[in-house]
N, C-alpha and C. Protein backbone atom coordinates (compact mmCIF):
# COMPACT_ATOMS: atom_id res chain seq x y z
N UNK A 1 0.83 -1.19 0.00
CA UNK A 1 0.00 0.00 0.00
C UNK A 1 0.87 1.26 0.00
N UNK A 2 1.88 1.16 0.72
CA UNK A 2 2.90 2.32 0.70
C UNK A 2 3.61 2.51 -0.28
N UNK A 3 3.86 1.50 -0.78
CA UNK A 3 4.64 1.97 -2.52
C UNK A 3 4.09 2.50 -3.51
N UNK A 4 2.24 1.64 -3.35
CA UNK A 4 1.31 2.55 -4.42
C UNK A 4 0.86 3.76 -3.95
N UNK A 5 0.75 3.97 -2.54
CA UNK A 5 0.41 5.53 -2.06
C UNK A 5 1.19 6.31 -3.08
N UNK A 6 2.77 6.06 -3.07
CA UNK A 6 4.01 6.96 -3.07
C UNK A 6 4.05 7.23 -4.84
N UNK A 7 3.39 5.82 -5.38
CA UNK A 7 3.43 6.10 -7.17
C UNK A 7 1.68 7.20 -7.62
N UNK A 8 1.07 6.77 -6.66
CA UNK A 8 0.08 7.75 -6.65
C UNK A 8 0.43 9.15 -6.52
N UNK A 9 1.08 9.52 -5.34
CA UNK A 9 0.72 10.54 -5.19
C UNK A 9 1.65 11.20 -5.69
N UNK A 10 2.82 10.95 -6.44
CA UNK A 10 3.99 11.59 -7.56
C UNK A 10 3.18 11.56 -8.82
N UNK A 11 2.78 10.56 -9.21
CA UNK A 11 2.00 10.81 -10.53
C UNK A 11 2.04 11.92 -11.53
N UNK A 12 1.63 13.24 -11.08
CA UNK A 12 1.37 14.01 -12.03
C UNK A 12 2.65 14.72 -12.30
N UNK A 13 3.70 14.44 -10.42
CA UNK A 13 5.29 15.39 -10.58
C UNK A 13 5.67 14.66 -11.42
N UNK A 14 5.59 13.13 -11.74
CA UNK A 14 6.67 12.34 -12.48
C UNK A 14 6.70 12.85 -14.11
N UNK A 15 5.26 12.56 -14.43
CA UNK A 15 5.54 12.87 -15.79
C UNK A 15 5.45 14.50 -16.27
N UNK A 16 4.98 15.20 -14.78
CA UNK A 16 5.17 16.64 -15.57
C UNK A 16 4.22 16.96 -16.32
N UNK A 17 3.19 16.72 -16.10
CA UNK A 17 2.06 17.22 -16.48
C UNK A 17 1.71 18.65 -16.88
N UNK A 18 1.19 18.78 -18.07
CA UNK A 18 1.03 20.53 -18.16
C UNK A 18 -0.11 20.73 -17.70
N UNK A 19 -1.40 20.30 -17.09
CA UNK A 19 -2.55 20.97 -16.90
C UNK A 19 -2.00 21.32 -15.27
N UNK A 20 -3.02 21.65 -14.76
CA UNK A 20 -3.11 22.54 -13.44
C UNK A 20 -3.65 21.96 -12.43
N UNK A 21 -3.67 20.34 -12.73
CA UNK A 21 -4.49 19.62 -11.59
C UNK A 21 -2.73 19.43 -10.55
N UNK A 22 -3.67 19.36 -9.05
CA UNK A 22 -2.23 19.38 -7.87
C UNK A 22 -2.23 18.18 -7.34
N UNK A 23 -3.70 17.01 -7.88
CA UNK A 23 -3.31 15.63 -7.18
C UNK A 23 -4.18 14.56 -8.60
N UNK A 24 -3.89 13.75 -8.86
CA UNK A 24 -4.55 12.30 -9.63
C UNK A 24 -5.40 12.01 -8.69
N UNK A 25 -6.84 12.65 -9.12
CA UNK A 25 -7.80 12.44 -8.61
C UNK A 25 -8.36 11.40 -9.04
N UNK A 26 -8.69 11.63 -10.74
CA UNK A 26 -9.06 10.67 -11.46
C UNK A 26 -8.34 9.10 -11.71
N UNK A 27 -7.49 9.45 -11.65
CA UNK A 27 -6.56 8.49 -11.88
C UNK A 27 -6.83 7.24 -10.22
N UNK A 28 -6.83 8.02 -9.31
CA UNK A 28 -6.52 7.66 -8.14
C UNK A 28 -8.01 7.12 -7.61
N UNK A 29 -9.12 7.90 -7.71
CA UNK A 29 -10.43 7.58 -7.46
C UNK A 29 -11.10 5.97 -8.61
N UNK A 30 -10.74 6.24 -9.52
CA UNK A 30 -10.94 5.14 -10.21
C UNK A 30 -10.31 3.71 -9.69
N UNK A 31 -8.94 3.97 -9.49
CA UNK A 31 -8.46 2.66 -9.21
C UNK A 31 -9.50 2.21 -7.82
N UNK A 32 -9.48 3.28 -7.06
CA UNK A 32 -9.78 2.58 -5.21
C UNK A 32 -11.24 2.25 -5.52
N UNK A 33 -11.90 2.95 -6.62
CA UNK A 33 -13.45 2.58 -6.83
C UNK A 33 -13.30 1.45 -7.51
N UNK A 34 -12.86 0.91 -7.92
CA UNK A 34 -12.62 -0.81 -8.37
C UNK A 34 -12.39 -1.54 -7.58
N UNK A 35 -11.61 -1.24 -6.83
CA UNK A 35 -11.06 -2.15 -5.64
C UNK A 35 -11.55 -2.57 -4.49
N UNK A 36 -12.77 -3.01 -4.71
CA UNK A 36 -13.75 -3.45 -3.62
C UNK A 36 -13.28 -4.61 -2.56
N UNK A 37 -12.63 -5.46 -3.32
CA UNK A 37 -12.28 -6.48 -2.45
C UNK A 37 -10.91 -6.22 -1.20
N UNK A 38 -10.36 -4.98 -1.90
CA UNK A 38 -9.23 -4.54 -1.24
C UNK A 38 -9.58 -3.54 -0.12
N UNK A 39 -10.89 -2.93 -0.81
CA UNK A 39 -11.19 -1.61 0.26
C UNK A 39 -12.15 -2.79 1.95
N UNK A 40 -12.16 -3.84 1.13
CA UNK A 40 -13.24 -4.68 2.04
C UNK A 40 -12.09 -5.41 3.44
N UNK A 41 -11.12 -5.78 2.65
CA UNK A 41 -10.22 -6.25 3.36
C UNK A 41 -9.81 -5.47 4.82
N UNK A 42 -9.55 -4.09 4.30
CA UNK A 42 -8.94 -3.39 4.47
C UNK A 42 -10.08 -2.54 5.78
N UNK A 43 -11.38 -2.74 5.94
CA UNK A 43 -12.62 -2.56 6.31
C UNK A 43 -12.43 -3.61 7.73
N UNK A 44 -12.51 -4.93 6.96
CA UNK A 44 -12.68 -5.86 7.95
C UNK A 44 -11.64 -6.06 8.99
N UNK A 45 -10.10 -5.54 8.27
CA UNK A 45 -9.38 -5.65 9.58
C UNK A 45 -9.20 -4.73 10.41
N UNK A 46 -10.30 -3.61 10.02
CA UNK A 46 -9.95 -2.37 10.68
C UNK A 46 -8.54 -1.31 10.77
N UNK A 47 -8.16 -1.52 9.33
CA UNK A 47 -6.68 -0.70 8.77
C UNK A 47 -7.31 0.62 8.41
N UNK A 48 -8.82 0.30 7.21
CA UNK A 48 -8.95 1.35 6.14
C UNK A 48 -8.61 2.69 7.07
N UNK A 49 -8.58 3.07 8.23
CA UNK A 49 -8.12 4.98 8.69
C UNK A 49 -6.79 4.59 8.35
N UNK A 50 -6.17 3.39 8.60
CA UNK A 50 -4.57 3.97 8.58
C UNK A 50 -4.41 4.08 7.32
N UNK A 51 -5.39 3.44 5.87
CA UNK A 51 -4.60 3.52 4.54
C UNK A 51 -4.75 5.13 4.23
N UNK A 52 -6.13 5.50 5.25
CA UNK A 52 -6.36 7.06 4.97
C UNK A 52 -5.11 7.57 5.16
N UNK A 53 -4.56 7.63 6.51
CA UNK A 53 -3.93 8.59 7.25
C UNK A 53 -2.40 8.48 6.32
N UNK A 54 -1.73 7.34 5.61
CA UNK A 54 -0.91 7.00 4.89
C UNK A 54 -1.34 7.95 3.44
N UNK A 55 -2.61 7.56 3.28
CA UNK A 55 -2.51 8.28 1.77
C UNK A 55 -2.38 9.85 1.83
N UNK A 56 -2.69 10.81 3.35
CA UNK A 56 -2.90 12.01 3.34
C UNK A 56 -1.08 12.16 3.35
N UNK A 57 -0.41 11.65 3.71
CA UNK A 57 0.74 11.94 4.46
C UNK A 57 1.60 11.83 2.81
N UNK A 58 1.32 10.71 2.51
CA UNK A 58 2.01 10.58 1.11
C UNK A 58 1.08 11.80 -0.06
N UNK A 59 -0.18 11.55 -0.21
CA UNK A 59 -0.50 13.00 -1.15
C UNK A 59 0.18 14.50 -0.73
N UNK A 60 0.31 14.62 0.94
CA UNK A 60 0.42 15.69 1.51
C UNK A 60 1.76 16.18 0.35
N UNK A 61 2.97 15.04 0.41
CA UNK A 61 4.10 15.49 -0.44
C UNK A 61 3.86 15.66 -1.65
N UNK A 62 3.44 14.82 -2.09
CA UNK A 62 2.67 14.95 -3.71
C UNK A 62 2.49 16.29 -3.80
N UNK A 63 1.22 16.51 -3.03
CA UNK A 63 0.82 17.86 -3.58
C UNK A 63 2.12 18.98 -3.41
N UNK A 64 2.58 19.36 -2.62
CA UNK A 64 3.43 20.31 -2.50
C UNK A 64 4.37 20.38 -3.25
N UNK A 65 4.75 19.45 -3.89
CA UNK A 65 6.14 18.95 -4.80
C UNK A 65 5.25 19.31 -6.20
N UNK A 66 4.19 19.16 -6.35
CA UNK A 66 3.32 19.53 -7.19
C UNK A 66 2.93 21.11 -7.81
N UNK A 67 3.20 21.42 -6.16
CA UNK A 67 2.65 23.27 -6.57
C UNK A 67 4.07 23.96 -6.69
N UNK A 68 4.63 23.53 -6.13
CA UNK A 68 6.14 23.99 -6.71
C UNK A 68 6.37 23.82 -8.18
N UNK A 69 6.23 22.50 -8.69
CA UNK A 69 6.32 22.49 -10.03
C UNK A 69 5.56 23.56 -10.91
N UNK A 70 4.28 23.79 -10.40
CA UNK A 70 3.60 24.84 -11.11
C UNK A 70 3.90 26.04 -10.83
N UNK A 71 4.46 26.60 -9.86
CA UNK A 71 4.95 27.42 -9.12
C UNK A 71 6.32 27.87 -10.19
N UNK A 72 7.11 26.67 -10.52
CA UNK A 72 8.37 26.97 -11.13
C UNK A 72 7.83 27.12 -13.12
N UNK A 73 6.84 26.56 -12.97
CA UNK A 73 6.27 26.63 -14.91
C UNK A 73 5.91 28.32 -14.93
N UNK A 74 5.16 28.72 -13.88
CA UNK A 74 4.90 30.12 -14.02
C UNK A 74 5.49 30.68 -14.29
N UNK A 75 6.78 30.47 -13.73
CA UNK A 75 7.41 31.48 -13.76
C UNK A 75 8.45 31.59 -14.96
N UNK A 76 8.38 30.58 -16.10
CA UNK A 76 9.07 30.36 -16.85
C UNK A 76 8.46 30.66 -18.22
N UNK A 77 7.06 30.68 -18.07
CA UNK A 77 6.39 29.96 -19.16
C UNK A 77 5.45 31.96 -19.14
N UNK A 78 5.96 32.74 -20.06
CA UNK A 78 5.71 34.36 -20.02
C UNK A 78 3.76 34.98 -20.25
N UNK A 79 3.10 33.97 -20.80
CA UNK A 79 1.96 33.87 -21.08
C UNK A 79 1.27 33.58 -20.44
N UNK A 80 1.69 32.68 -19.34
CA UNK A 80 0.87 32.52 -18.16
C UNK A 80 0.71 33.44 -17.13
N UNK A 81 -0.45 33.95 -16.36
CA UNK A 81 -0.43 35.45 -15.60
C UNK A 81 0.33 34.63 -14.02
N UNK A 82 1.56 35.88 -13.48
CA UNK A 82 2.28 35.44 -12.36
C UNK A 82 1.35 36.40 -11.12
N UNK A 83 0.53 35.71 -10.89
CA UNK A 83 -0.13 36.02 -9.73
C UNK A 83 0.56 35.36 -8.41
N UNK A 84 1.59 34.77 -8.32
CA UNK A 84 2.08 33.78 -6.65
C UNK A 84 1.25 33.21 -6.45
N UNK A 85 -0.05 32.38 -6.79
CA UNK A 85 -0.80 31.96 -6.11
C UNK A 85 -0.57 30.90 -5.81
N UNK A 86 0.38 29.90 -6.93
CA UNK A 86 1.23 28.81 -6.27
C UNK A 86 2.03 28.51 -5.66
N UNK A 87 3.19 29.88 -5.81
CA UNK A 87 4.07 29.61 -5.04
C UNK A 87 3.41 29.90 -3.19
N UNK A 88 2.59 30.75 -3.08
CA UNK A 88 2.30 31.08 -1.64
C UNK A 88 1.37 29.40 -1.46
N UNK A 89 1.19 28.34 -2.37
CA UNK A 89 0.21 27.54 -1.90
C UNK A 89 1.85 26.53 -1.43
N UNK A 90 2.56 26.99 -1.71
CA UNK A 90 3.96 25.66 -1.62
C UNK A 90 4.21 25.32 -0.04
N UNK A 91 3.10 26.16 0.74
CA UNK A 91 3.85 24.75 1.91
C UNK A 91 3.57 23.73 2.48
N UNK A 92 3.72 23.22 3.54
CA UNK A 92 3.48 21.89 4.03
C UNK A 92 2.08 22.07 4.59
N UNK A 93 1.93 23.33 4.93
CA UNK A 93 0.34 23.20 5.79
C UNK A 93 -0.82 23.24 4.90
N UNK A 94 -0.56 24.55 3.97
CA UNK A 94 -1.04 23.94 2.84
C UNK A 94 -1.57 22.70 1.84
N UNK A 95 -0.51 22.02 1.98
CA UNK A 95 -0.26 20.75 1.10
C UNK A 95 -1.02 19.24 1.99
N UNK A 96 -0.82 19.84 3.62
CA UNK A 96 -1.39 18.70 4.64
C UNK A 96 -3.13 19.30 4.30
N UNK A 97 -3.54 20.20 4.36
CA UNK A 97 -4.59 20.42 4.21
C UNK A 97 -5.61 20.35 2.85
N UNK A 98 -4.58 20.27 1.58
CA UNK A 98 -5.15 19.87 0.30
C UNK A 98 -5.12 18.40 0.40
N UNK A 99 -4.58 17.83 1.02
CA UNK A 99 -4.70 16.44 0.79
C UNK A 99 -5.61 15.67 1.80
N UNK A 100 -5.82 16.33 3.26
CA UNK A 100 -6.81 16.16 3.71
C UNK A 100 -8.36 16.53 3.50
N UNK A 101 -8.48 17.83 2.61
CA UNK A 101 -9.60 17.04 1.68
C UNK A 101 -9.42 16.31 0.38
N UNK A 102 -8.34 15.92 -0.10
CA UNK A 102 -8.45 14.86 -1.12
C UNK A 102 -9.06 13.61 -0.85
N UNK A 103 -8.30 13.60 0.70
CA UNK A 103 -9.17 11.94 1.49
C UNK A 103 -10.66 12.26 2.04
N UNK A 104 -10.58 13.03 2.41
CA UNK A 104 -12.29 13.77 2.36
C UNK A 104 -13.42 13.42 1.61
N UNK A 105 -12.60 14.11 0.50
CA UNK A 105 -13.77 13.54 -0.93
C UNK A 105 -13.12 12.27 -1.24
N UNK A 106 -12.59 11.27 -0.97
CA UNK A 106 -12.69 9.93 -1.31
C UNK A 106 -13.73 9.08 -0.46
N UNK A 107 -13.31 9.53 0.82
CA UNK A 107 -14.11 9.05 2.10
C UNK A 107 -15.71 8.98 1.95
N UNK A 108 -15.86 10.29 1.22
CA UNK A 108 -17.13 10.75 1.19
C UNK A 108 -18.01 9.64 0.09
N UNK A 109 -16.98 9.64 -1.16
CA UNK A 109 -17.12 9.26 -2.30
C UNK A 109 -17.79 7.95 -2.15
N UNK A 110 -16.97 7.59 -1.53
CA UNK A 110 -17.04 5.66 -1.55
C UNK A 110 -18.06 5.63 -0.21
N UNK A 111 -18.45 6.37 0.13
CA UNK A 111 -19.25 5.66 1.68
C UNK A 111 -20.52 6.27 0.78
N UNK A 112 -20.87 7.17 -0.18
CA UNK A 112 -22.15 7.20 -0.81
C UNK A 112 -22.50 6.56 -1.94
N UNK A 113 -21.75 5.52 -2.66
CA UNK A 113 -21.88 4.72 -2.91
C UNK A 113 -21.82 5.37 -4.45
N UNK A 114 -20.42 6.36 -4.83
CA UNK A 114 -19.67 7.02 -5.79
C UNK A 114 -20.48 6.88 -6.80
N UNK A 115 -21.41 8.50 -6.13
CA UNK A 115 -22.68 9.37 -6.97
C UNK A 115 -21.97 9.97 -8.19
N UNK A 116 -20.83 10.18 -8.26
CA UNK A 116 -20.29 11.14 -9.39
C UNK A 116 -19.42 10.56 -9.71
N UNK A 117 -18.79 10.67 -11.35
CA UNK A 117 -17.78 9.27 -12.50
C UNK A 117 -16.53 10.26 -11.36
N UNK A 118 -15.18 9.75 -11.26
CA UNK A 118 -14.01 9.76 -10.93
C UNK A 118 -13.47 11.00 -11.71
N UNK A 119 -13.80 11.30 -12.62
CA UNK A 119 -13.57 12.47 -13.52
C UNK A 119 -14.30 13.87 -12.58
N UNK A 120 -15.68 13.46 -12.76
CA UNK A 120 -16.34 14.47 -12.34
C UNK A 120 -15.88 14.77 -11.05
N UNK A 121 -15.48 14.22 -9.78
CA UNK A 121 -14.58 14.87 -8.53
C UNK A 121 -13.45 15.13 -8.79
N UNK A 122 -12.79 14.64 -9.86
CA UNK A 122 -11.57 15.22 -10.00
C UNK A 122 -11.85 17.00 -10.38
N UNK A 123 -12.69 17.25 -11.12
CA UNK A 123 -12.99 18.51 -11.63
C UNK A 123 -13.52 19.39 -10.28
N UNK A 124 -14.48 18.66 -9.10
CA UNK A 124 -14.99 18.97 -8.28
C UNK A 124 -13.85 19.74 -7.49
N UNK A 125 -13.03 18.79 -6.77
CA UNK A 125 -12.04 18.54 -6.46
C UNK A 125 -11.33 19.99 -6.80
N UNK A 126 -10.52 19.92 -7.61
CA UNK A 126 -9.60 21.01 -8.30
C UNK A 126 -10.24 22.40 -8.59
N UNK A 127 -11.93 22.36 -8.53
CA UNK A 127 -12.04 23.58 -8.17
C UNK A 127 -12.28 24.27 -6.62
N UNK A 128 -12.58 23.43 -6.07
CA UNK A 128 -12.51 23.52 -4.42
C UNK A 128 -11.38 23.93 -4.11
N UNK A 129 -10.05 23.05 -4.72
CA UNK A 129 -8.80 23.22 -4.42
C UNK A 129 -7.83 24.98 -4.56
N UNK A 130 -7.92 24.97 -5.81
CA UNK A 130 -7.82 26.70 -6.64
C UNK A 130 -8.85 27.35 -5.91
N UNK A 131 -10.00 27.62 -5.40
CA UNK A 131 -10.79 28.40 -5.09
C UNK A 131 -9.42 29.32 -3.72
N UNK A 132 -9.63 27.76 -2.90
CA UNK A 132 -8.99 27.84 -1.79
C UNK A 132 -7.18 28.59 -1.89
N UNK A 133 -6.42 28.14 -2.89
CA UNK A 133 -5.14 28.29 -3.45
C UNK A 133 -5.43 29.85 -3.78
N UNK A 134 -5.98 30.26 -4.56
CA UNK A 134 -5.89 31.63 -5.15
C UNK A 134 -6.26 32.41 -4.08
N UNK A 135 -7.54 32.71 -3.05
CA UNK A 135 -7.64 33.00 -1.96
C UNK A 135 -6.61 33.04 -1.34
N UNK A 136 -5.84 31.85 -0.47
CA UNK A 136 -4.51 32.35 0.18
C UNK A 136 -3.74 33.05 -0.50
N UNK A 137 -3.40 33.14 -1.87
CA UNK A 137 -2.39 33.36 -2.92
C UNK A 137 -2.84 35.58 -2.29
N UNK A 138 -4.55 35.55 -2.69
CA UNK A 138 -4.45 37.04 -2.68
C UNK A 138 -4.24 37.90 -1.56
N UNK A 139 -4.09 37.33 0.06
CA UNK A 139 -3.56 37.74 0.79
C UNK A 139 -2.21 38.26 1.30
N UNK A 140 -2.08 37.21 0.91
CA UNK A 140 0.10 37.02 1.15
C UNK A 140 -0.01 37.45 2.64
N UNK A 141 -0.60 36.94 3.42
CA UNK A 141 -0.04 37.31 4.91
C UNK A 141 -1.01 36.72 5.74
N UNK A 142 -0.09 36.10 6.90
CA UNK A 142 -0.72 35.49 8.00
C UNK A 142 -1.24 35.80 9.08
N UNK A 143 -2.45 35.72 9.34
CA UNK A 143 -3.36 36.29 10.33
C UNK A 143 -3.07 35.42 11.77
N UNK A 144 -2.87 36.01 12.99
CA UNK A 144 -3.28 35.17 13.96
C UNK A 144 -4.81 35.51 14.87
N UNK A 145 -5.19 34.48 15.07
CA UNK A 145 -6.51 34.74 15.76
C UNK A 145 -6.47 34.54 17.33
């Protein structure tokens, strides 16, 4: 499970993807929505929180290694508008918190008995995600409460 967490959640850094997605939603929701007998296993011995808590920890890097990459295309690539909104999304708390709702909407996904194709949360997904990303991006500064 830890090796496929780790090919999961590199996925999109490995091959370098040009679109703007920050995790293999689709990619990733499809496989675990097939995998009934594994998610069952995994149910019955009472693991499935730890495969959660493994997959947040491994997406957590994903993603961040992710927004950096986009972070570093911006800034290279003259046509694209340099708003920081990625680079201010590049850190770890950030990245722990995009991936804790990535497992969110999986959690959600599969316990309602995955109302929407793997595509369609991926889209869900990634706009929840950017909503949230560009928001921090237009602040640039940390509030304490």
């Amino acid at each position: 499970m830890d090796e496929f967490l780790e090919r999961m959640a590199m996925l999109l850094v490995v091959r370098s993807e040009q679109s703007n997605r920050i995790a293999p939603v689709h990619e990733f929701f499809a496989h675990v929505g097939e995998a009934e007998e594994i998610r069952g296993a995994l149910a019955r011995s009472e693991r499935l929180q730890d495969f959660f808590d493994l997959a947040v920890e491994h997406f957590a890097r994903g993603i961040e290694l992710r927004l950096r990459q986009l972070a570093e295309r911006e800034k290279t690539q003259p046509q694209r508008p340099r708003d920081g909104s990625t680079a201010v999304a590049s850190s770890d708390l950030v990245a722990h918190a995009l991936a804790g709702a990535f497992i969110g909407f999986l959690n959600s996904w599969l316990r309602n008995g995955r109302p929407l194709s793997a595509k369609a949360v991926d889209t869900l997904f990634h706009r929840f995600a950017w909503a949230g990303i560009t928001s921090a991006g237009a602040t640039k500064e940390v509030h304490t409460f």
